[in-house]
N, C-alpha and C. Protein backbone atom coordinates (compact mmCIF):
# COMPACT_ATOMS: atom_id res chain seq x y z
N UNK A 1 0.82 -1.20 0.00
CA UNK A 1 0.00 0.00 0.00
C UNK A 1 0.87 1.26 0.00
N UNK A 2 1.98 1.16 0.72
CA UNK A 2 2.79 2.28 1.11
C UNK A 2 3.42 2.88 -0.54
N UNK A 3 3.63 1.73 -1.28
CA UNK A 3 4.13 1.93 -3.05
C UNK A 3 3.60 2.04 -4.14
N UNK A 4 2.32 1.68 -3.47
CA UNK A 4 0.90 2.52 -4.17
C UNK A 4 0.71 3.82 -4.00
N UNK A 5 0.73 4.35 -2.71
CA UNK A 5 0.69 5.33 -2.72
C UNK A 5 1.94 6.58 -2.99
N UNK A 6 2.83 5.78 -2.95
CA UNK A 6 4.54 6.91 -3.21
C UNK A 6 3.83 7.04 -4.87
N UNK A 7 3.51 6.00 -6.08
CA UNK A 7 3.53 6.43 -7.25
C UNK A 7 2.28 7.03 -7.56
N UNK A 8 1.16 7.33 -6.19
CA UNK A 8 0.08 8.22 -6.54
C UNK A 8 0.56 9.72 -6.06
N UNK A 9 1.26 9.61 -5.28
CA UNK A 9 2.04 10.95 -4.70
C UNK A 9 2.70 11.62 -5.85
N UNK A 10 3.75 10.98 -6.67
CA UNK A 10 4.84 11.14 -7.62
C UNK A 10 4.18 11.52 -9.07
N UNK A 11 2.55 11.23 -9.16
CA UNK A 11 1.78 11.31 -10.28
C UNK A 11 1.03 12.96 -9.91
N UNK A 12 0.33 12.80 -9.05
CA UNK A 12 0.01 13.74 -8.15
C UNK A 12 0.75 15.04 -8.45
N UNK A 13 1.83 15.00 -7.63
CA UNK A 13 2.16 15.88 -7.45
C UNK A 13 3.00 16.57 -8.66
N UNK A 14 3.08 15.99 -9.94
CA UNK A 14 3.95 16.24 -11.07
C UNK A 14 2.50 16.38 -11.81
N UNK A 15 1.66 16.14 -11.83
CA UNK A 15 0.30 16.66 -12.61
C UNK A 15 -0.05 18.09 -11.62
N UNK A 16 -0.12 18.03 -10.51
CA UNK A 16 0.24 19.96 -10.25
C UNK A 16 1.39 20.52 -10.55
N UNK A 17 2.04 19.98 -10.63
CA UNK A 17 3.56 21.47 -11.46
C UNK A 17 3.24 21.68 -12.65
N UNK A 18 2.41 20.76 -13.51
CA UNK A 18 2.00 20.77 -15.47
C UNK A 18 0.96 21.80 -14.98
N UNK A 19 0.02 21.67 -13.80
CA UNK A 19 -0.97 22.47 -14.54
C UNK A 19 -0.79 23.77 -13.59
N UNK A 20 0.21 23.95 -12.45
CA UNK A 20 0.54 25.42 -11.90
C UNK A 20 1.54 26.19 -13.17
N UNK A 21 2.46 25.42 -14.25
CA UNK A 21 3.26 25.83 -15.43
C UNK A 21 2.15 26.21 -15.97
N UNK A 22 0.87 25.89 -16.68
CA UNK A 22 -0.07 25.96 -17.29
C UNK A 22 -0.91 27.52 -16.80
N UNK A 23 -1.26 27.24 -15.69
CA UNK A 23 -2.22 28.24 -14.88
C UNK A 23 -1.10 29.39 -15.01
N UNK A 24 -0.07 29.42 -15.04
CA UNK A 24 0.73 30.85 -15.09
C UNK A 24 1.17 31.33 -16.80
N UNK A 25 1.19 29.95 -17.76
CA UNK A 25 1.34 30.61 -18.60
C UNK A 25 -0.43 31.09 -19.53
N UNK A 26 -1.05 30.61 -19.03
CA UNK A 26 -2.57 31.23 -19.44
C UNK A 26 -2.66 32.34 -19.19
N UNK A 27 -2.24 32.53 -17.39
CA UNK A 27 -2.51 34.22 -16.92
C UNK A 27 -1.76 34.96 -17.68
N UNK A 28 -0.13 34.79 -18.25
CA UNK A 28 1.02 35.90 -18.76
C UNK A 28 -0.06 35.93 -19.84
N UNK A 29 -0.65 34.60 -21.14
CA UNK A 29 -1.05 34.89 -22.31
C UNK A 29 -2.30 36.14 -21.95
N UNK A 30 -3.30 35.95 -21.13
CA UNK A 30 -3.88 36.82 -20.69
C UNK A 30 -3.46 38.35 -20.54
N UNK A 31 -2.67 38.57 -19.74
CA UNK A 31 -2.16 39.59 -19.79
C UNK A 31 -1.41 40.63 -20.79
N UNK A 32 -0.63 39.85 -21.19
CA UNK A 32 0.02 40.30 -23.00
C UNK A 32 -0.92 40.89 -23.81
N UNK A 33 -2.09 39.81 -23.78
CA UNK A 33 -3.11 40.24 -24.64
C UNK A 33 -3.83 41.57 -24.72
N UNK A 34 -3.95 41.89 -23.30
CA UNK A 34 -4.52 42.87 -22.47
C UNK A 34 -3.94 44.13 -22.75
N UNK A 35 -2.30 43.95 -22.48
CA UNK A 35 -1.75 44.79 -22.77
C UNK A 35 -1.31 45.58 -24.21
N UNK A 36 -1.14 44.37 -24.73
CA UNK A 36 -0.16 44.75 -25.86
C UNK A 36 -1.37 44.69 -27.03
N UNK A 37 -1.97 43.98 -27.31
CA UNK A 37 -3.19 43.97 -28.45
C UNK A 37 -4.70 45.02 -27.73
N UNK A 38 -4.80 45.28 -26.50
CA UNK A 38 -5.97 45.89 -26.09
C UNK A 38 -6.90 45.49 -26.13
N UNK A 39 -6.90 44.10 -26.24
CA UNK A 39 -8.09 43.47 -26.75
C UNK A 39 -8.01 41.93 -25.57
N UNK A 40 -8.34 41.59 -24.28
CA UNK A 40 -8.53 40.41 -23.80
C UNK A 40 -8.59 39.10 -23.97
N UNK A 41 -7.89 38.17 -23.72
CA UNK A 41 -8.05 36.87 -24.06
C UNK A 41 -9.06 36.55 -23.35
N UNK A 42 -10.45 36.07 -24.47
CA UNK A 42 -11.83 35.79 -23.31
C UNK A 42 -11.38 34.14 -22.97
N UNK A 43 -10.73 32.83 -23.71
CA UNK A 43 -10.85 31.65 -23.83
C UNK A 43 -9.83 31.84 -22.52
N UNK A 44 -8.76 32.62 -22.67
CA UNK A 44 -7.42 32.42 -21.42
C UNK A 44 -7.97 32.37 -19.94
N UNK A 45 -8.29 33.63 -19.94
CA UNK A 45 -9.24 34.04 -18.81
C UNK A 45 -10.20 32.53 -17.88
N UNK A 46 -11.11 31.90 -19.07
CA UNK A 46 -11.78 30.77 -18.80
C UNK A 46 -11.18 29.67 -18.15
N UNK A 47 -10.10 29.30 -19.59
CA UNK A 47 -8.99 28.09 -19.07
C UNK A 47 -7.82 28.47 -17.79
N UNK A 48 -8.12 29.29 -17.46
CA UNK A 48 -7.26 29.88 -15.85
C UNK A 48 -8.02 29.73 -14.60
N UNK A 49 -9.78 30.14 -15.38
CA UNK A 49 -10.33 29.80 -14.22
C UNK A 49 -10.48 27.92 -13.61
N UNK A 50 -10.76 27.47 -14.74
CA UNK A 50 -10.49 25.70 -14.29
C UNK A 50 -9.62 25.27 -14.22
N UNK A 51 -8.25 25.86 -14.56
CA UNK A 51 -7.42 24.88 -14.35
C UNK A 51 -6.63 25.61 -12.62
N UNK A 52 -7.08 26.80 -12.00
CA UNK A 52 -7.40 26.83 -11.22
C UNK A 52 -7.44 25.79 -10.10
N UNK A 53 -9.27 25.80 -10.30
CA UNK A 53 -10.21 25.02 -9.60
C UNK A 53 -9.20 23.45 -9.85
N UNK A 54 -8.87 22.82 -10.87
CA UNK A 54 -8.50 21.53 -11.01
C UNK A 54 -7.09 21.53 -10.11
N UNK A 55 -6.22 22.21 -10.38
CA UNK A 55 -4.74 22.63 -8.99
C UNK A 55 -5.12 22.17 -7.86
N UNK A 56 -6.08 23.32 -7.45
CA UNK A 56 -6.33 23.69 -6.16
C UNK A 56 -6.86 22.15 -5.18
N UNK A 57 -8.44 21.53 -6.21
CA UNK A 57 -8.57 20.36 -5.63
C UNK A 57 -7.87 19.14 -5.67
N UNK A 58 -6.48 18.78 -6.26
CA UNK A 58 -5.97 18.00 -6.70
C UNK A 58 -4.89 17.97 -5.74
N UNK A 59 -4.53 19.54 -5.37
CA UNK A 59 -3.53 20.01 -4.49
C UNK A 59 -3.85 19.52 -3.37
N UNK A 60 -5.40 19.76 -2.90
CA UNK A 60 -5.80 19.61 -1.35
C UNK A 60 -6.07 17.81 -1.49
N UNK A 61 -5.93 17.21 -2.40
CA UNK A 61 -5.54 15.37 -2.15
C UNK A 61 -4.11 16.07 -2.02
N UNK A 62 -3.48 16.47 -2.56
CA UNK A 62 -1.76 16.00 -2.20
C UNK A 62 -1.69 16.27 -0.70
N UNK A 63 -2.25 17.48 -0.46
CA UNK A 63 -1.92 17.68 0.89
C UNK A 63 -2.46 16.58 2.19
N UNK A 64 -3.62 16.27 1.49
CA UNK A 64 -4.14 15.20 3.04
C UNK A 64 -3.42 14.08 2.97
N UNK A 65 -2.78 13.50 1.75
CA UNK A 65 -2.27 12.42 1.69
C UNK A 65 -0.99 12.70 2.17
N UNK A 66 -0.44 13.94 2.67
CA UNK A 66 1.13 14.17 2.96
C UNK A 66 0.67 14.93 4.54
N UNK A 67 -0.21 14.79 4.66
CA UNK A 67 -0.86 15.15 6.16
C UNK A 67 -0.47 16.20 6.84
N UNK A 68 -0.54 17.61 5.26
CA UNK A 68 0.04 18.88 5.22
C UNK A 68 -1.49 19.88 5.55
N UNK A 69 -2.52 18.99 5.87
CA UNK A 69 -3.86 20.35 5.50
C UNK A 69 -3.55 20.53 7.01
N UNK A 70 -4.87 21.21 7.41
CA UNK A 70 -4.82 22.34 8.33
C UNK A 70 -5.76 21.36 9.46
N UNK A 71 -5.17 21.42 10.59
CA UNK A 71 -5.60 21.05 12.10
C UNK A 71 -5.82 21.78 12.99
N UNK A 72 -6.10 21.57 13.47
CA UNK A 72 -6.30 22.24 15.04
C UNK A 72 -6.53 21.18 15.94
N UNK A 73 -5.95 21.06 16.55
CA UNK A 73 -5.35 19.76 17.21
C UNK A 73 -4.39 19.73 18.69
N UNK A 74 -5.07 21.36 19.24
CA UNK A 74 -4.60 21.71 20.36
C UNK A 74 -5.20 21.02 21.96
N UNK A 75 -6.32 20.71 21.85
CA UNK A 75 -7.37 19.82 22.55
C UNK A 75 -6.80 18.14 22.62
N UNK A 76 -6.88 17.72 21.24
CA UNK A 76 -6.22 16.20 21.14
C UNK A 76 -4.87 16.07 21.44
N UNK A 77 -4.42 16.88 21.44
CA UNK A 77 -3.00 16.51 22.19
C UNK A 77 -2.65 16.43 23.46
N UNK A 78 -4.01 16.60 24.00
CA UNK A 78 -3.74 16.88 25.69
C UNK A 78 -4.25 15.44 25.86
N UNK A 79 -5.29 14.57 24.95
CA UNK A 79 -5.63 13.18 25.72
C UNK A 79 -4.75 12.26 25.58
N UNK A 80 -4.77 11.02 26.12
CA UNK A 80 -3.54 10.08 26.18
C UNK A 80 -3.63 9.59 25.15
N UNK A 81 -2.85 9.18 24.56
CA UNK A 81 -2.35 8.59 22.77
C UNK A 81 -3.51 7.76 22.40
N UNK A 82 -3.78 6.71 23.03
CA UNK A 82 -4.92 5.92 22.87
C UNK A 82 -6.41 6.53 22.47
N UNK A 83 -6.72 7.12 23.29
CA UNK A 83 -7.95 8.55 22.62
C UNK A 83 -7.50 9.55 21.66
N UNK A 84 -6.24 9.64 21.71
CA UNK A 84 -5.67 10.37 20.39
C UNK A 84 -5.92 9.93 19.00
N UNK A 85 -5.76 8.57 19.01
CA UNK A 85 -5.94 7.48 17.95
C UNK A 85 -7.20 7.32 17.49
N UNK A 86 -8.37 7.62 18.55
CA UNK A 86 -10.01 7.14 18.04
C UNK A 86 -10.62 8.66 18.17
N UNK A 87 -9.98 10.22 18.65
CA UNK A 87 -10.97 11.13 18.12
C UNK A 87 -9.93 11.44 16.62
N UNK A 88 -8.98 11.16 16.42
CA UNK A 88 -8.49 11.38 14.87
C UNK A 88 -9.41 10.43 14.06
N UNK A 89 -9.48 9.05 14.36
CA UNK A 89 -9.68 8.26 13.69
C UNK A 89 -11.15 9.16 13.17
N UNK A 90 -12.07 9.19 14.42
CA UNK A 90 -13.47 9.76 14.18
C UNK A 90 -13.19 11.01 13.02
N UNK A 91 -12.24 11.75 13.36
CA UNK A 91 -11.97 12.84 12.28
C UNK A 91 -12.06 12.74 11.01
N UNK A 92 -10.98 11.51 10.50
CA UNK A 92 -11.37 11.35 9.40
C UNK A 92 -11.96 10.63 8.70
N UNK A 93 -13.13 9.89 9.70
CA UNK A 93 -14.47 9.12 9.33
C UNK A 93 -15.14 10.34 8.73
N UNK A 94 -15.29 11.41 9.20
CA UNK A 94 -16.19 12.62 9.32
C UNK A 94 -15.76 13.17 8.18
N UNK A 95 -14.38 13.19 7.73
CA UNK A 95 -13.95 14.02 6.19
C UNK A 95 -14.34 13.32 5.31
N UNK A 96 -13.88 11.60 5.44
CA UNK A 96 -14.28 10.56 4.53
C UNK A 96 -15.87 10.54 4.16
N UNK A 97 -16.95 10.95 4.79
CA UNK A 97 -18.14 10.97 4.70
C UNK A 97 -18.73 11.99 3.99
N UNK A 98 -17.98 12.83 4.05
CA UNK A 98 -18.12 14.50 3.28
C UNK A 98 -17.66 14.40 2.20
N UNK A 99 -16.20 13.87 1.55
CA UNK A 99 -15.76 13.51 0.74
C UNK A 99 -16.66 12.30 -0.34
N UNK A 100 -16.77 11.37 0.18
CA UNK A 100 -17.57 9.98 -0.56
C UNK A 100 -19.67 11.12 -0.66
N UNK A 101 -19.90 11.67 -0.12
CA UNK A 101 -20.96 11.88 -0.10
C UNK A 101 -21.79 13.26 -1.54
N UNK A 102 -20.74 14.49 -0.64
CA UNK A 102 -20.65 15.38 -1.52
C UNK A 102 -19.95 15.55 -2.60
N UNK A 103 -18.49 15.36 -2.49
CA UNK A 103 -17.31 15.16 -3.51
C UNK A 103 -17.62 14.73 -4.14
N UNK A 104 -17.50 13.15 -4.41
CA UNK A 104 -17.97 11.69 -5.45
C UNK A 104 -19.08 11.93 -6.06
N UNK A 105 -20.49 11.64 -4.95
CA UNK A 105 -21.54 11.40 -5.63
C UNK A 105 -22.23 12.54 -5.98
N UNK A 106 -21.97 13.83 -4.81
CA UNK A 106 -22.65 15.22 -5.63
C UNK A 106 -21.57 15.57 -6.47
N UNK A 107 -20.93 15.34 -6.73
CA UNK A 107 -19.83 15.78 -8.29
C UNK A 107 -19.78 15.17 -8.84
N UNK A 108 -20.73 13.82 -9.31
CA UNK A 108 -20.67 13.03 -10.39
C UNK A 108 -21.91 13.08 -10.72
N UNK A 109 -22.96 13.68 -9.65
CA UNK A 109 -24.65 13.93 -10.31
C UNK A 109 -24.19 15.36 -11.34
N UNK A 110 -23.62 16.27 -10.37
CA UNK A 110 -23.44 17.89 -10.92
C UNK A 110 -22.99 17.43 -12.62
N UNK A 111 -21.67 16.20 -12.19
CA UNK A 111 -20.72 16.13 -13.70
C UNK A 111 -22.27 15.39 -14.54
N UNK A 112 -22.35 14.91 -14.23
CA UNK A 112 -23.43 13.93 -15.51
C UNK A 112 -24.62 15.36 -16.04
N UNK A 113 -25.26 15.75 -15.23
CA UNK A 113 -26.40 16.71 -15.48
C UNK A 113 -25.80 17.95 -16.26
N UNK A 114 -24.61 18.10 -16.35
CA UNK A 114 -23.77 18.79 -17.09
C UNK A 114 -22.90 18.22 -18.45
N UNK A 115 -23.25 17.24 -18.47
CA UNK A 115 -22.21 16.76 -19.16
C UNK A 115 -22.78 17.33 -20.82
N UNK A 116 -24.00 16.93 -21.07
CA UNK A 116 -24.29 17.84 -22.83
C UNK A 116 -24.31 18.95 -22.68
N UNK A 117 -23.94 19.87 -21.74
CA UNK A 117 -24.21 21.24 -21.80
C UNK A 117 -22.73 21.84 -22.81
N UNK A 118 -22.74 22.82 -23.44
CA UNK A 118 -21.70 23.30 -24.18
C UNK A 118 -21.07 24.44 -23.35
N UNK A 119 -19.49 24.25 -23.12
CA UNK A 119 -19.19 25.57 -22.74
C UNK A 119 -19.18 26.79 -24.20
N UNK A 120 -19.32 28.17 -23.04
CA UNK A 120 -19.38 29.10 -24.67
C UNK A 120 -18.45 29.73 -25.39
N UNK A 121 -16.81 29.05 -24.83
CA UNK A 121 -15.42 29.45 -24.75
C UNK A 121 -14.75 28.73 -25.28
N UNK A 122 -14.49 27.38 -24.02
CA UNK A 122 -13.66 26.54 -24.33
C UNK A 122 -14.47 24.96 -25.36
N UNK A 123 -13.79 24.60 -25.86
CA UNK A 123 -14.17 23.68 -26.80
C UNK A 123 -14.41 22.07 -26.06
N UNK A 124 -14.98 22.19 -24.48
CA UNK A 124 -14.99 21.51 -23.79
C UNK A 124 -16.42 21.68 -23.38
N UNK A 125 -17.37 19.73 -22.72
CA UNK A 125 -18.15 20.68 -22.63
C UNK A 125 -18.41 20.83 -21.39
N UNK A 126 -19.02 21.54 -20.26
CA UNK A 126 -19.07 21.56 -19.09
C UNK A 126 -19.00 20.52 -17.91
N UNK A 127 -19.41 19.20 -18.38
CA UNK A 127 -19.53 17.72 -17.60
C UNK A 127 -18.28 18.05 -17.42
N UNK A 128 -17.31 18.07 -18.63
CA UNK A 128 -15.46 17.33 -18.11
C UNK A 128 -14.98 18.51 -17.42
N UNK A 129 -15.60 19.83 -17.34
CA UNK A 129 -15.00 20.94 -16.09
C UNK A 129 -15.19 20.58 -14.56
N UNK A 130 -16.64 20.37 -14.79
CA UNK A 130 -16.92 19.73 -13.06
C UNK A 130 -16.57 18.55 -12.85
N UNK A 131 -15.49 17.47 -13.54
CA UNK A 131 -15.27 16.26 -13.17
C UNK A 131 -14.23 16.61 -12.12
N UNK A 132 -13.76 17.85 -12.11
CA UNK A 132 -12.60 18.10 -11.11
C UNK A 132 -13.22 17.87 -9.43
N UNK A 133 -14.61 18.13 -9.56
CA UNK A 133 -14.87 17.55 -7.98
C UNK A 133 -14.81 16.35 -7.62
N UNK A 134 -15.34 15.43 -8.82
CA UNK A 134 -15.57 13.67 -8.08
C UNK A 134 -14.49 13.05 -8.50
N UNK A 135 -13.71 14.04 -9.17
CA UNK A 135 -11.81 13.28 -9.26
C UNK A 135 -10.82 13.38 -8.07
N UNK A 136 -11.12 14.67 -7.42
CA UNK A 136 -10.40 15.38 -5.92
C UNK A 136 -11.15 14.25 -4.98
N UNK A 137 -12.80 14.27 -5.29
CA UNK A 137 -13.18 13.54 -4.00
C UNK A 137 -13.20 12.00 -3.86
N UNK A 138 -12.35 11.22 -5.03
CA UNK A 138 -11.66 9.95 -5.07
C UNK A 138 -10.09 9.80 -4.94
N UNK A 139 -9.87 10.70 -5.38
CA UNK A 139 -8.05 10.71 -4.64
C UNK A 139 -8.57 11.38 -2.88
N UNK A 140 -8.96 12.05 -2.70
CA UNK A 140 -9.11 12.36 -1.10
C UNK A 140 -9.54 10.97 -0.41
N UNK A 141 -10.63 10.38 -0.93
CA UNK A 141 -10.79 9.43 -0.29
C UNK A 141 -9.97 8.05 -0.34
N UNK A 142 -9.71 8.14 -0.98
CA UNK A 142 -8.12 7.24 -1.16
C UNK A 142 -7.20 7.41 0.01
N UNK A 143 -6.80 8.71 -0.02
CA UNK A 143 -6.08 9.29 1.02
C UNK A 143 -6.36 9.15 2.34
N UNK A 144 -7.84 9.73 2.78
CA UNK A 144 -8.21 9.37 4.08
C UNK A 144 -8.40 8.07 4.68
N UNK A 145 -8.76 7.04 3.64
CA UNK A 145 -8.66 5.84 3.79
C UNK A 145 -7.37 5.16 4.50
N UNK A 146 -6.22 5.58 3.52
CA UNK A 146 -5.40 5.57 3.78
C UNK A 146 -4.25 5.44 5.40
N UNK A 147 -4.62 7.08 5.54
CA UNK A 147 -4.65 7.29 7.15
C UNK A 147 -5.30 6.63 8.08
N UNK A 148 -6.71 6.66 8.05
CA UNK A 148 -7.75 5.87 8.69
C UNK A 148 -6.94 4.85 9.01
N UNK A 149 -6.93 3.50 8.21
CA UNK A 149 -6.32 2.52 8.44
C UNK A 149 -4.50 2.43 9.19
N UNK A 150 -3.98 3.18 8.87
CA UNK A 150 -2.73 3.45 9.28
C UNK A 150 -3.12 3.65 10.92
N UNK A 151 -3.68 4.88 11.44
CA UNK A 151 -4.15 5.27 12.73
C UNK A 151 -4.83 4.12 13.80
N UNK A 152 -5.64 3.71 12.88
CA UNK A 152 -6.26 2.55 13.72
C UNK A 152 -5.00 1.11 13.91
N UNK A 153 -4.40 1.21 13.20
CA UNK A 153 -3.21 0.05 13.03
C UNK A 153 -2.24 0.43 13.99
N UNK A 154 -2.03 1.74 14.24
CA UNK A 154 -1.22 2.19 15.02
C UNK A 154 0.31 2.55 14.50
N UNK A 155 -0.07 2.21 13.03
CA UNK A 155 1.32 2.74 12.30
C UNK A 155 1.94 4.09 12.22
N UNK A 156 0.93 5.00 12.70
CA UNK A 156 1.33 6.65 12.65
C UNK A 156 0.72 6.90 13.41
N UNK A 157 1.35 8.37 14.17
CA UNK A 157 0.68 8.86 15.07
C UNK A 157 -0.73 9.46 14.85
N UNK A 158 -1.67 9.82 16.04
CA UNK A 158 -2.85 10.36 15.82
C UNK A 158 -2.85 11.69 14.70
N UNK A 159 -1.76 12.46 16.04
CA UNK A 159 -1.44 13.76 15.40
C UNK A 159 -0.47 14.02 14.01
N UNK A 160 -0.04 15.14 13.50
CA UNK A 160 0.53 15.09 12.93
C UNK A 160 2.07 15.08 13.06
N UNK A 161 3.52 14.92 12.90
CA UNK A 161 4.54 15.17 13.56
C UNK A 161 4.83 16.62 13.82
N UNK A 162 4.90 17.13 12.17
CA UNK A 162 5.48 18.38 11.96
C UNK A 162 4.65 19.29 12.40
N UNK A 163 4.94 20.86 12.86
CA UNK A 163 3.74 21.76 12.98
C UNK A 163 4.27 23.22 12.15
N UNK A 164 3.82 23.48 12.22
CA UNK A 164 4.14 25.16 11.37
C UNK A 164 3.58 25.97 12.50
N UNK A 165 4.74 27.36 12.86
CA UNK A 165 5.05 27.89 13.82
C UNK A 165 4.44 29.46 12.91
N UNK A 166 3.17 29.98 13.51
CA UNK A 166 3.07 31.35 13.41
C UNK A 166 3.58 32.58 13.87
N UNK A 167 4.35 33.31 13.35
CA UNK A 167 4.53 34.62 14.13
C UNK A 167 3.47 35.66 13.84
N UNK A 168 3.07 36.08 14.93
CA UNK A 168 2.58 37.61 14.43
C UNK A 168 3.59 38.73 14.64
């Protein structure tokens, strides 16, 4: 499982550098356009906004699967490891349920009920824009799965190791 997941990581995370290279060279084409012709790229503009949205949710699987998202986890660290293990676990029963529920199946009703619709830009038609939700919310759940089982096994800690230190 552990080498399943290193070459979903390694796929992952090299399909966000193609499409953060992408998302920046849409915005420059955008801009140029703007500038130098006076006249807007309407298609650039579009394809910036989804490939966007496709980064961003693709990003937030990389991150849960590298157990980089955001906690608060000041409470669970005060109970003894053992309850550490079953209110995480509960945690990400609770993401996994949100994920498999809304993600998956409300982003694969949204993608289908969309799918003959025509975008009025891109030469795509709206179904394969919104597939970016029930694609994020099957790599997430992959991911949480993932953990889940690890936590309850006792292979990783509840918490996370690393923390990121705020200054104000």
């Amino acid at each position: 499982m552990t080498k399943l997941k290193q070459a979903v990581d390694t796929v992952l995370r090299t399909l966000c550098i193609v499409l953060f290279a992408l998302l920046i060279l849409l915005v420059c084409w955008q801009i140029f356009t703007r500038l130098v012709f006076n006249d807007p790229s309407v298609w650039s503009e579009e394809a910036s906004r989804y490939t966007f949205i496709w980064l961003s949710l693709i990003g937030i699987s990389v991150a849960t699967g590298e157990r980089a998202d955001v906690a608060i986890d000041i409470l669970v660290k005060k109970l003894p490891a053992a309850m550490q293990r079953w209110v995480t676990a509960l945690a990400y029963l609770s993401a996994l349920s949100f994920s498999i529920l809304f993600m998956v199946y409300g982003g694969y009703l949204n993608a289908t009920l969309s799918w003959n619709q025509a975008n009025p830009v891109l030469p795509v038609n709206q179904g394969v824009l919104y597939l970016a939700v029930p694609v994020a919310g099957v790599l997430l759940t992959y991911y949480l799965c993932y953990h889940f089982v690890r936590i309850i096994a006792a292979r990783e800690e509840a918490t996370a190791p690393e923390e990121v230190q705020v200054e104000l």
